[in-house]
Protein backbone atom coordinates (compact mmCIF):
# COMPACT_ATOMS: atom_id res chain seq x y z
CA UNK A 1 0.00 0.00 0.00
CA UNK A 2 0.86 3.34 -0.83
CA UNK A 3 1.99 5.75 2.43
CA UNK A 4 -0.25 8.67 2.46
CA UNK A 5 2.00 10.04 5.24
CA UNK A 6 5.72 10.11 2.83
CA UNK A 7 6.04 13.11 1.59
CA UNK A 8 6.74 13.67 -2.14
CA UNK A 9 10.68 13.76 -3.33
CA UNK A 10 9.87 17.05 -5.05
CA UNK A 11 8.57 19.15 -1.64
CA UNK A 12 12.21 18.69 -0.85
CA UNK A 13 14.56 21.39 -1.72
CA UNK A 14 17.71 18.67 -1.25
CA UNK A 15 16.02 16.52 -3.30
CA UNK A 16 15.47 19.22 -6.17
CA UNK A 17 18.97 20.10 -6.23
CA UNK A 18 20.18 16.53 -6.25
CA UNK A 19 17.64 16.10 -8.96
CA UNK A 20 18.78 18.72 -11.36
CA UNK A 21 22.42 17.70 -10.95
CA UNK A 22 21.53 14.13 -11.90
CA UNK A 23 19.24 15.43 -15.19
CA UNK A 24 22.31 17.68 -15.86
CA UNK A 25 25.41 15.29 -15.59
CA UNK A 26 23.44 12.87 -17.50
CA UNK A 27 22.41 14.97 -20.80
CA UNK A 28 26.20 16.11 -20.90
CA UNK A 29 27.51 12.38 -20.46
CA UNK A 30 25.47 11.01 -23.22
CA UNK A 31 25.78 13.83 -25.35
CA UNK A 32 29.58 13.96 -24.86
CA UNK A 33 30.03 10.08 -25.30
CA UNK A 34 27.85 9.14 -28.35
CA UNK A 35 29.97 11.68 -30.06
CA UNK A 36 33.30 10.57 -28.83
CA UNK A 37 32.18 7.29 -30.31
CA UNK A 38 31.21 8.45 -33.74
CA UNK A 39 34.57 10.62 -33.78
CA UNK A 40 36.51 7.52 -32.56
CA UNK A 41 34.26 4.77 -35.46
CA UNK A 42 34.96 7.37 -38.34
CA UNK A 43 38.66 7.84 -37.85
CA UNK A 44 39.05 4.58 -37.77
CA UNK A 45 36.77 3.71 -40.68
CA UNK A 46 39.31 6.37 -42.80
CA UNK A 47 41.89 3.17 -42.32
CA UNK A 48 40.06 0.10 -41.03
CA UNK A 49 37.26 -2.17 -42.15
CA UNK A 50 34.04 -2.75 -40.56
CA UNK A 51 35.25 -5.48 -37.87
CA UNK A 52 38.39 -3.47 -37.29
CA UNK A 53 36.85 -0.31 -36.71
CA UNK A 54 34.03 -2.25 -34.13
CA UNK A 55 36.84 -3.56 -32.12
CA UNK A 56 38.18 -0.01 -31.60
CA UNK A 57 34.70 1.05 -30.29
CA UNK A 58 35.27 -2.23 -28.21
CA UNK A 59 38.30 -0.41 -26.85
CA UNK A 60 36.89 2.65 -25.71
CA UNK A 61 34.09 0.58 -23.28
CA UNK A 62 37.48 -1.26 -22.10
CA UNK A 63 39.36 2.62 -21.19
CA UNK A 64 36.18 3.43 -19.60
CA UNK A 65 36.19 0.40 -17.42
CA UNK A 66 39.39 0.10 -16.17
CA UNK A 67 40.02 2.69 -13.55
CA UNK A 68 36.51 1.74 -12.32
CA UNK A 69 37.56 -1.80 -11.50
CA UNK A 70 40.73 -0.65 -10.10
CA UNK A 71 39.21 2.35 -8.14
CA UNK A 72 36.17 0.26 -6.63
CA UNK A 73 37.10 -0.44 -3.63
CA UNK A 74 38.91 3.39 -2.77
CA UNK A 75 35.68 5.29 -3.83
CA UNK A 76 33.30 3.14 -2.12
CA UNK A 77 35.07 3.86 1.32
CA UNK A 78 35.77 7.38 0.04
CA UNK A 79 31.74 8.05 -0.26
CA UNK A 80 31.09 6.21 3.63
CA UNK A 81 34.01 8.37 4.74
CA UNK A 82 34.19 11.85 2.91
CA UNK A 83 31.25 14.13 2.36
CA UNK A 84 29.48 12.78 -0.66
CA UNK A 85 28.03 16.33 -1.77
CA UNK A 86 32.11 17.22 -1.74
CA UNK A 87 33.11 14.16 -3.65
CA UNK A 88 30.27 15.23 -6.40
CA UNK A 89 30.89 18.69 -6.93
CA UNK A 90 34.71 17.86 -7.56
CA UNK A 91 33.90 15.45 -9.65
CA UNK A 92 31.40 17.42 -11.75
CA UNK A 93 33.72 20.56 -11.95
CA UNK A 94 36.80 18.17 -13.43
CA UNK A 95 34.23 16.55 -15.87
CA UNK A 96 33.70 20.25 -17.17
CA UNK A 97 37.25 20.69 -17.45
CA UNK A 98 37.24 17.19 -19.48
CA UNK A 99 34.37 18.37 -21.94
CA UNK A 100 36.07 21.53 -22.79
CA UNK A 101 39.33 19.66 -23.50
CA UNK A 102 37.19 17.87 -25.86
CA UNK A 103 35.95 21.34 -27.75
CA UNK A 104 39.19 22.58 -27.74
CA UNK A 105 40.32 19.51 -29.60
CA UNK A 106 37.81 19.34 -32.17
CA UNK A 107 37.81 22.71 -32.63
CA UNK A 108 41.20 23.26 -33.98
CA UNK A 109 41.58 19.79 -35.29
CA UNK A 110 43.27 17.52 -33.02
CA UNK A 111 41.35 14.98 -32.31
CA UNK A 112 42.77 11.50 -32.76
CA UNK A 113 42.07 7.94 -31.56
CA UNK A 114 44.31 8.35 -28.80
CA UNK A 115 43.31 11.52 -27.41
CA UNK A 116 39.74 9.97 -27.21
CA UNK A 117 41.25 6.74 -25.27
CA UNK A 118 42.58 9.22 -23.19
CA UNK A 119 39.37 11.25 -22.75
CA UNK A 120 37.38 7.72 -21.88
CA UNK A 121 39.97 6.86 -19.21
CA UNK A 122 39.75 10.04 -17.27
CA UNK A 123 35.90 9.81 -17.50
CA UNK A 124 35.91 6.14 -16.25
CA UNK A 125 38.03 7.82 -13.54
CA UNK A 126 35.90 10.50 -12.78
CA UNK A 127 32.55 8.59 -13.24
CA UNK A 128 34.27 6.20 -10.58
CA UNK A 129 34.12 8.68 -7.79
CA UNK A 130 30.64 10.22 -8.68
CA UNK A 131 28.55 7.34 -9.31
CA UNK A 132 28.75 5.70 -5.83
CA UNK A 133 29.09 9.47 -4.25
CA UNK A 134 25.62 10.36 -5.84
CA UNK A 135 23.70 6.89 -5.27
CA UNK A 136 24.79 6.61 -1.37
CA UNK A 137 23.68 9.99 -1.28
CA UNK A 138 19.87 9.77 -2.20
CA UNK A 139 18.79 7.51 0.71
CA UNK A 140 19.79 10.37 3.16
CA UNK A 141 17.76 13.29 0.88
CA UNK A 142 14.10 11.68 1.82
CA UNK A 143 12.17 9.68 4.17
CA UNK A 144 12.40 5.94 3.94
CA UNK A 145 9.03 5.55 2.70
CA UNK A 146 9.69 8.13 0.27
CA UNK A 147 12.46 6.50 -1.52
CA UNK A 148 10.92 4.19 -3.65
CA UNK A 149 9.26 7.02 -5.47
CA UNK A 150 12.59 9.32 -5.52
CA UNK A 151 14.65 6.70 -7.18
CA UNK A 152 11.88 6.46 -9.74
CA UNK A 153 12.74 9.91 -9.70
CA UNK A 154 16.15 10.14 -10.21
CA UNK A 155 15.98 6.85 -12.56
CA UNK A 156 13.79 9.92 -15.10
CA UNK A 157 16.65 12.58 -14.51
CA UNK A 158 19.16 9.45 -15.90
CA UNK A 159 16.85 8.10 -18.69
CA UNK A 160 15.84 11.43 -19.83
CA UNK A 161 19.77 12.36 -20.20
CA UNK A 162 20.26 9.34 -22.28
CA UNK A 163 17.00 10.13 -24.51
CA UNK A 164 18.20 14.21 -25.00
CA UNK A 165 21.67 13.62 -24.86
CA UNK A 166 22.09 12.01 -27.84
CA UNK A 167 19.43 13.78 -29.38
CA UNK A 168 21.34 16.66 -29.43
CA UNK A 169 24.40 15.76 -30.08
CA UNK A 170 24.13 14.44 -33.53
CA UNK A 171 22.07 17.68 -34.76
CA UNK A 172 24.58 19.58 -32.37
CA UNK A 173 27.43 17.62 -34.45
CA UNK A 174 25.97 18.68 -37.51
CA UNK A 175 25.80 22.44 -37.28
CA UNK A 176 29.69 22.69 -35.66
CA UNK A 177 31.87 19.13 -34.35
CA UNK A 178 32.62 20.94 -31.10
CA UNK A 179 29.45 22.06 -30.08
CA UNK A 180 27.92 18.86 -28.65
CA UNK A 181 31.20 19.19 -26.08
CA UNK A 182 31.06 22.92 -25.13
CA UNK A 183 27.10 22.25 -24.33
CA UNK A 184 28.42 19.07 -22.36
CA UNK A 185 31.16 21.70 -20.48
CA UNK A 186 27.60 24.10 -19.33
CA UNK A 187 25.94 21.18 -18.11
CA UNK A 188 28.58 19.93 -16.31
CA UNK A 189 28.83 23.14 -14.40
CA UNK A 190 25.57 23.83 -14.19
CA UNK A 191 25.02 20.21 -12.37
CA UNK A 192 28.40 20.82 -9.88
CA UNK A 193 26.39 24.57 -9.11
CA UNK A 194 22.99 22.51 -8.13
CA UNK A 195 25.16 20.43 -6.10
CA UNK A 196 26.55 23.12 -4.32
CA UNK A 197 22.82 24.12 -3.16
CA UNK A 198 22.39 20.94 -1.36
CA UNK A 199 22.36 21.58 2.10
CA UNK A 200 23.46 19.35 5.04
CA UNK A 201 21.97 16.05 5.39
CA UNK A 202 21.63 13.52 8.05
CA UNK A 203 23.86 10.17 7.61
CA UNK A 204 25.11 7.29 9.42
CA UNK A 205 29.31 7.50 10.19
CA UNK A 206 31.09 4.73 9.84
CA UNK A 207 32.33 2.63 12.98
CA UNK A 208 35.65 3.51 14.31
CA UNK A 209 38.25 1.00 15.23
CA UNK A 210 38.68 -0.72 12.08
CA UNK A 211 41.35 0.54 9.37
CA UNK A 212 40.57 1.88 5.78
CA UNK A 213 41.65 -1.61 4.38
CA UNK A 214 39.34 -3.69 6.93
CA UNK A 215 36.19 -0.93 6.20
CA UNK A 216 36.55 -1.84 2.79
CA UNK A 217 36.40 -5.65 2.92
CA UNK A 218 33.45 -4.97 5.30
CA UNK A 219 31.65 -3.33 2.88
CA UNK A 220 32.50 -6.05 -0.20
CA UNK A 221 31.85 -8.80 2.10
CA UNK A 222 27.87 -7.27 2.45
CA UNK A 223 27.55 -8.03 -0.73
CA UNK A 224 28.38 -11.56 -0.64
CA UNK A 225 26.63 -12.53 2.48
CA UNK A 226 23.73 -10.67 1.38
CA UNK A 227 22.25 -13.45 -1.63
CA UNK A 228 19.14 -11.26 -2.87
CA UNK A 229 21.62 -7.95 -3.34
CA UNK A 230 24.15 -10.31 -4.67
CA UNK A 231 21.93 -12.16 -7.21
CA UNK A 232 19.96 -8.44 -8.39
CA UNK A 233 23.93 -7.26 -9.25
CA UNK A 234 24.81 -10.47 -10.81
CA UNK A 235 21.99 -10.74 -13.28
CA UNK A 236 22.19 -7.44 -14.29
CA UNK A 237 26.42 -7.53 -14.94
CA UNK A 238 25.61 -10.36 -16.51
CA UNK A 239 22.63 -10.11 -18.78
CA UNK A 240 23.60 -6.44 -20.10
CA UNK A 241 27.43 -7.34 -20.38
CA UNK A 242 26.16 -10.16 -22.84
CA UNK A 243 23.22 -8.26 -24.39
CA UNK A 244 24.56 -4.80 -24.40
CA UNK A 245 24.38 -3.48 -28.47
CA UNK A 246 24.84 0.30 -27.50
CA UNK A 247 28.41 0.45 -28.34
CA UNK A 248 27.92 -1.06 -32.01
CA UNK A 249 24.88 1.40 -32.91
CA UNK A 250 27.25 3.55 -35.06
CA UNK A 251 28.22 -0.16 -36.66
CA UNK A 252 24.60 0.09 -37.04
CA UNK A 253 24.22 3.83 -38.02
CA UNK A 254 26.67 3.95 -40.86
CA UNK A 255 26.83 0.51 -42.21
CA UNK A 256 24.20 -1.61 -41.85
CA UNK A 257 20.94 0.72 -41.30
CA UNK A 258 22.80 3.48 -43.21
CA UNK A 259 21.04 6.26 -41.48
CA UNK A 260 24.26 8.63 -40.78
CA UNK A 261 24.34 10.62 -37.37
CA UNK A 262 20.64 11.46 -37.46
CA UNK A 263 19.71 8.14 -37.55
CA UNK A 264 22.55 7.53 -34.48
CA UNK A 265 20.89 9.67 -32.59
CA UNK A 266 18.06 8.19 -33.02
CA UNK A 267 19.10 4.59 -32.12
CA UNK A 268 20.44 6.23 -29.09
CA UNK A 269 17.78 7.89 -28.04
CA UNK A 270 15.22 5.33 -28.47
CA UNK A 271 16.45 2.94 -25.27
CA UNK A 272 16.36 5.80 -23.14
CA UNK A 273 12.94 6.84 -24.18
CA UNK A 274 11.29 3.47 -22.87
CA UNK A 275 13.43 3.50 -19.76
CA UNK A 276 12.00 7.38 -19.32
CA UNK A 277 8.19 6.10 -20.02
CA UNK A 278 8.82 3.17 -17.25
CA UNK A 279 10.27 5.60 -14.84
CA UNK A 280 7.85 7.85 -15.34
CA UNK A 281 5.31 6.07 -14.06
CA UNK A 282 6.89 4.26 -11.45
CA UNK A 283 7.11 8.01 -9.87
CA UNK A 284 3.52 7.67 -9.92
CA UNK A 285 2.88 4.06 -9.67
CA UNK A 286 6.23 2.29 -7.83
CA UNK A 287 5.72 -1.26 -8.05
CA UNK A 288 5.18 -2.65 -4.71
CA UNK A 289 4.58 -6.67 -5.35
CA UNK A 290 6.31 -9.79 -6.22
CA UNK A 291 8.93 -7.28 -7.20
CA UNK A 292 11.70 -10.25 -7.51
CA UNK A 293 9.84 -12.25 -10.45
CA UNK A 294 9.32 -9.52 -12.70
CA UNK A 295 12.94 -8.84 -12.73
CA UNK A 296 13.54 -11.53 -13.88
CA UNK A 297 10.90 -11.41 -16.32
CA UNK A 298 11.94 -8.08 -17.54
CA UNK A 299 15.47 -9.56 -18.20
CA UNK A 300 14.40 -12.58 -20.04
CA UNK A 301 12.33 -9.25 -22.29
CA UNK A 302 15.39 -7.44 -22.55
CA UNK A 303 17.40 -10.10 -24.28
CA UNK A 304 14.70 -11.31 -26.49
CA UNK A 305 13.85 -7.76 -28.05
CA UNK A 306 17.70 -7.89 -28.41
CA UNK A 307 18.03 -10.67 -30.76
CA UNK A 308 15.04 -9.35 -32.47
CA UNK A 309 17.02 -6.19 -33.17
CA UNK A 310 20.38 -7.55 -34.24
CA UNK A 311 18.25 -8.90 -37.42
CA UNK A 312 16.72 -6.04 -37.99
CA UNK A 313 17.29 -3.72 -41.37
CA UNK A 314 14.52 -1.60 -41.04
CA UNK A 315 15.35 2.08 -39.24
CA UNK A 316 12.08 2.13 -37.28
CA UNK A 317 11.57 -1.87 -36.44
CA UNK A 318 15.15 -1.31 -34.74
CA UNK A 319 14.25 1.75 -33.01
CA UNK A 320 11.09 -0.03 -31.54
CA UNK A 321 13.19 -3.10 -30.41
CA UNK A 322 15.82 -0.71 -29.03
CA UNK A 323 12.63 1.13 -26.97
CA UNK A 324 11.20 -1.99 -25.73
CA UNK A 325 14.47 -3.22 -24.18
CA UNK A 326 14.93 0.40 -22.68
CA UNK A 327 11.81 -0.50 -21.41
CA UNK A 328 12.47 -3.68 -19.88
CA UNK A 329 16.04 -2.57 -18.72
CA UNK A 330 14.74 0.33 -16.80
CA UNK A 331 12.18 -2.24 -14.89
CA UNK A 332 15.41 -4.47 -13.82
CA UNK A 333 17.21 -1.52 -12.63
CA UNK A 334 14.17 0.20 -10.85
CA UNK A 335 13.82 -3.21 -8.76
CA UNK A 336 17.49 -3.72 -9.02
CA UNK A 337 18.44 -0.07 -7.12
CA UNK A 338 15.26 -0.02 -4.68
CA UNK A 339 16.55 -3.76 -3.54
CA UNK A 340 19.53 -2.59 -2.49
CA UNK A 341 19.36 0.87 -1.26
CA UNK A 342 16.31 -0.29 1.23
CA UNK A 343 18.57 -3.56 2.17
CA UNK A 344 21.92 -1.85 3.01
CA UNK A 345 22.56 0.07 6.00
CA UNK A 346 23.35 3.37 5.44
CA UNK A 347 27.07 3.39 6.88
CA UNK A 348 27.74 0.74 4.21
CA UNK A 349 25.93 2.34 1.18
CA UNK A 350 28.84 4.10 0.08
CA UNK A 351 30.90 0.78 -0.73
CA UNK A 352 28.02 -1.32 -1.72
CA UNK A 353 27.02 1.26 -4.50
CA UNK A 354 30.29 1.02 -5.05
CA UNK A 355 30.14 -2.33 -5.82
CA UNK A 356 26.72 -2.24 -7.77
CA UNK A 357 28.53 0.77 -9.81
CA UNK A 358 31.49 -1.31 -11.15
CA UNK A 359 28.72 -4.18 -11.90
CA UNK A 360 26.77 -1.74 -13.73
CA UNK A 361 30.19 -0.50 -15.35
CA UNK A 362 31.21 -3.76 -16.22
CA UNK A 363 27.89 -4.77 -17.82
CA UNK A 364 28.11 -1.08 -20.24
CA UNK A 365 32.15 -0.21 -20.73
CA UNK A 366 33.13 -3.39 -20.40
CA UNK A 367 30.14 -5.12 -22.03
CA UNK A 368 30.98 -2.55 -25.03
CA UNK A 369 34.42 -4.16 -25.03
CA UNK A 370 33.29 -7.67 -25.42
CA UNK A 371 30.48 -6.25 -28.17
CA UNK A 372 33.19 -4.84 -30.25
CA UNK A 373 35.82 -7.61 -29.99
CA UNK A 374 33.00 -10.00 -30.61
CA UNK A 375 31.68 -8.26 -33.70
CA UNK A 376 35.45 -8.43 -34.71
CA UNK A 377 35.45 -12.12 -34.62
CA UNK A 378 31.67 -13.14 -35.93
CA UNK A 379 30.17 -9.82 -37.08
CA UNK A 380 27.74 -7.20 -35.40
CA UNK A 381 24.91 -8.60 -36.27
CA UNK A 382 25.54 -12.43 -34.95
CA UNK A 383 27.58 -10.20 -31.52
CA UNK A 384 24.04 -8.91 -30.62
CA UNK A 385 21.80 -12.04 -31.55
CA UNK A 386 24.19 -13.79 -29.36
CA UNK A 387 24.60 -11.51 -26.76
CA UNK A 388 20.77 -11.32 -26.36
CA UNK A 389 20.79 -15.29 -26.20
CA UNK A 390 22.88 -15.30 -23.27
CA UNK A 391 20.76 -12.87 -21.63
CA UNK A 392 18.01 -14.60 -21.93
CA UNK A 393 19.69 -18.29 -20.34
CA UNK A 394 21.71 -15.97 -17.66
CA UNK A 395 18.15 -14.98 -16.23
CA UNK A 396 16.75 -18.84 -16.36
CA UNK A 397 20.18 -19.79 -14.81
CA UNK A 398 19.61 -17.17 -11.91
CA UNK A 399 16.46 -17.59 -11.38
CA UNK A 400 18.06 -21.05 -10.23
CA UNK A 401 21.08 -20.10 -8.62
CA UNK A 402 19.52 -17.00 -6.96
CA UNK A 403 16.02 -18.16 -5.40
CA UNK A 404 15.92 -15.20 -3.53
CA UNK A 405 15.00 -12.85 -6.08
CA UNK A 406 11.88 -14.91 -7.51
CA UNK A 407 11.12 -15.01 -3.64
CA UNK A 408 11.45 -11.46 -2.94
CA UNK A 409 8.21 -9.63 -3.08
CA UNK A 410 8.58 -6.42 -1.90
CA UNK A 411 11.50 -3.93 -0.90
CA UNK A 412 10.51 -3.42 2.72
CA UNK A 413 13.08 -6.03 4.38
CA UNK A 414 10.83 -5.73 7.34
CA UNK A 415 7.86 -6.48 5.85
CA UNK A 416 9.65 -9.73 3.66
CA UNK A 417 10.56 -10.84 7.04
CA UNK A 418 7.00 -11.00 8.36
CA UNK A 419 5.80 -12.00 5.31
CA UNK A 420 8.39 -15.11 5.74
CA UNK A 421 7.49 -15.75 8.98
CA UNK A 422 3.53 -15.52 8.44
CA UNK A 423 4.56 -18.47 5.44
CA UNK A 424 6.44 -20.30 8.25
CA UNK A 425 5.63 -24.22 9.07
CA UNK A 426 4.00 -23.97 12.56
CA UNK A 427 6.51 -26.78 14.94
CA UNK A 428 4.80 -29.66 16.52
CA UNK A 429 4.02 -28.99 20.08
CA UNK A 430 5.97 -31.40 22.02
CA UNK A 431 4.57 -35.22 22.80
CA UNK A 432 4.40 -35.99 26.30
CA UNK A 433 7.51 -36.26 28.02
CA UNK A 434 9.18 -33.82 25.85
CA UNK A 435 10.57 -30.68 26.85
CA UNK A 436 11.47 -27.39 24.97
CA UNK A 437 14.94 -26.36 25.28
């Protein structure tokens, strides 16, 4: 049942400001990186075939995803231990600096393959200290019954960045190659300003008496004693690191579909716009039931719609299948985020997020890594019918493995606990002669 009593995210100026820096960073993310991989497919295309060229997209996922994995466990502790609005607005003030590098570059010319490694490294850096920063923060911006709704919320600030933000950039791209980076530079400012508006919040210190290096296993070791928050990660590192086609859509774009950067930015767009629609309505309508199985349903969705679109040659049926696995993906990580964030204590959010971010990092950068190497080896078109095969026997194989999501059917941990308990076996009384110890 809904809780008449939790008050909307919105009525909260925190939450507003949080809110806007979210929507901000993510319009000038997506609008800086779908350009930095058309830049990076057509230099490479001026030397390279088709396969060649996809395995250098490959490598730009893989730059991305590096300091990430190595950085994990530092920024995790780093967002329990530091002030998170701190760690945010660096972060967002250095990713300015990074977008305006890019303009510069373009601008007069100099932009090369590996400047733009060199560009997705420092982002993957920088993205490593913000992500888990931003997510631990959220919980502490509303009531506990209102966060359902807010990360609904937020989820709309993130999908509508990936719907605009490419949007823009390929007209953006078309009228001057710089611009879509100098419009990524004001957002990226404008989002570290919001941030500075964000007053103090209340938040749970981490214990004393335990070193940095203990804190940190603490907070990894959560993760695997806790199976539901441990099989939620899994199945989404897994299912979107096999299914993942984002990083081949200029593959797509130029070659196959032959659509040019309009029709990029529409294949990029087009995910984000069924992940917006979903949120949207879970910030009216959050799911509140059997939460666990339609996961997994949406999963087994998302890879199916996959395979459907790695066939396709037709400019709108792809754009469709690309919407309905937006769709679908959005539902995972709506259940996937709510999961954890209302089953990890607050002191330990920080390194847990952390955690969940280099999951979701390895699923996208990384997953963009394998999608390029793999279209190397078999094609792009048999790398994402694949990819959404495995996707769809990674979700039957979890389901398995990981009973507790099926089982899970709310987010409340309290009220799966009494549900579990109302679903007990009642125990024999004792026969005569016995005694209860």
């Amino acid at each position: 049942m809904d809780n008449p009593a939790a008050p909307h995210p919105f009525t909260i100026a925190n939450y507003r400001a949080y809110w806007l820096t979210r929507l901000a960073s993510m319009l000038a993310l997506y609008c800086m990186m779908l350009i930095v991989g058309w830049q990076a497919y057509n230099i490479a295309r001026e030397t390279m075939d088709i396969a060649s060229s996809s395995a250098r997209l490959g490598m730009i996922g893989l730059l991305q995803f590096a300091p990430l994995f190595v950085l994990t466990p530092l920024v995790g502790w780093i967002a329990d231990r530091m002030d998170r609005r701190f760690v945010a607005r660096t972060v967002l003030l250095c990713q300015a600096g990074i977008a305006a590098t890019l303009a510069w570059t373009t601008a007069n010319d100099l932009i090369s393959l590996p400047i733009l490694y060199m560009i997705a490294a420092l982002l993957g850096t920088a993205r490593a200290f913000l992500g888990p920063s931003l997510s631990a923060l959220a919980p502490n911006l509303v009531p506990k019954a209102s966060l359902p709704t807010a990360i609904a919320l937020s989820s709309i600030a993130w999908q509508s960045g990936m719907l605009v933000g490419p949007a823009m950039a390929g007209p953006l791209y078309a009228i001057r190659p710089d611009l879509p980076y100098i419009v990524s530079a004001c957002l990226y400012t404008l989002a570290a300003v919001a941030m500075m508006t964000v007053g103090e919040v209340p938040r749970t210190i981490m214990a004393k008496g335990k070193g940095p290096i203990a804190q940190i296993i603490d907070g990894m070791a959560y993760v695997g004693q806790n199976k539901l928050v441990l099989g939620v990660i899994t199945l989404d590192l897994f299912a979107v690191f096999l299914a993942g086609s984002t990083a081949l859509l200029p593959v797509f774009a130029r070659d196959i579909l032959k659509v040019g950067e309009q029709g990029l930015s529409l294949l990029a767009s087009a995910p984000a716009a069924g992940a917006a629609l979903v949120a949207l309505v879970f910030s009216f309508r959050p799911i509140r039931t059997n939460v666990g199985n339609k996961m997994l349903a949406s999963v087994f969705l998302f890879g199916l719609v996959t395979i459907v679109f790695g066939f396709s040659k037709i400019l709108i049926v792809s754009m469709a299948c690309l919407f309905v696995a937006g769709a679908a993906d959005m539902f995972s990580v709506y259940v996937r985020q709510s999961l954890i964030q209302l089953n990890t204590p607050d002191d330990k959010r920080g390194r847990v997020s952390a955690v969940s971010l280099l999951t979701v990092s390895a699923s996208n950068e990384l997953g963009d890594a394998f999608s390029g190497m793999l279209a190397w080896l078999i094609g792009p078109v048999a790398a994402v019918v694949a990819g959404g095969g495995g996707a769809i026997v990674i979700t039957a194989l979890w389901a398995r493995l990981f009973p507790q999501i099926g089982a899970a059917r709310s987010f409340d941990p309290a009220e799966e606990e009494a549900h579990s308990q109302s679903h007990a076996p009642e125990q024999p009384a004792p026969s005569a002669g016995e005694t209860i110890s």
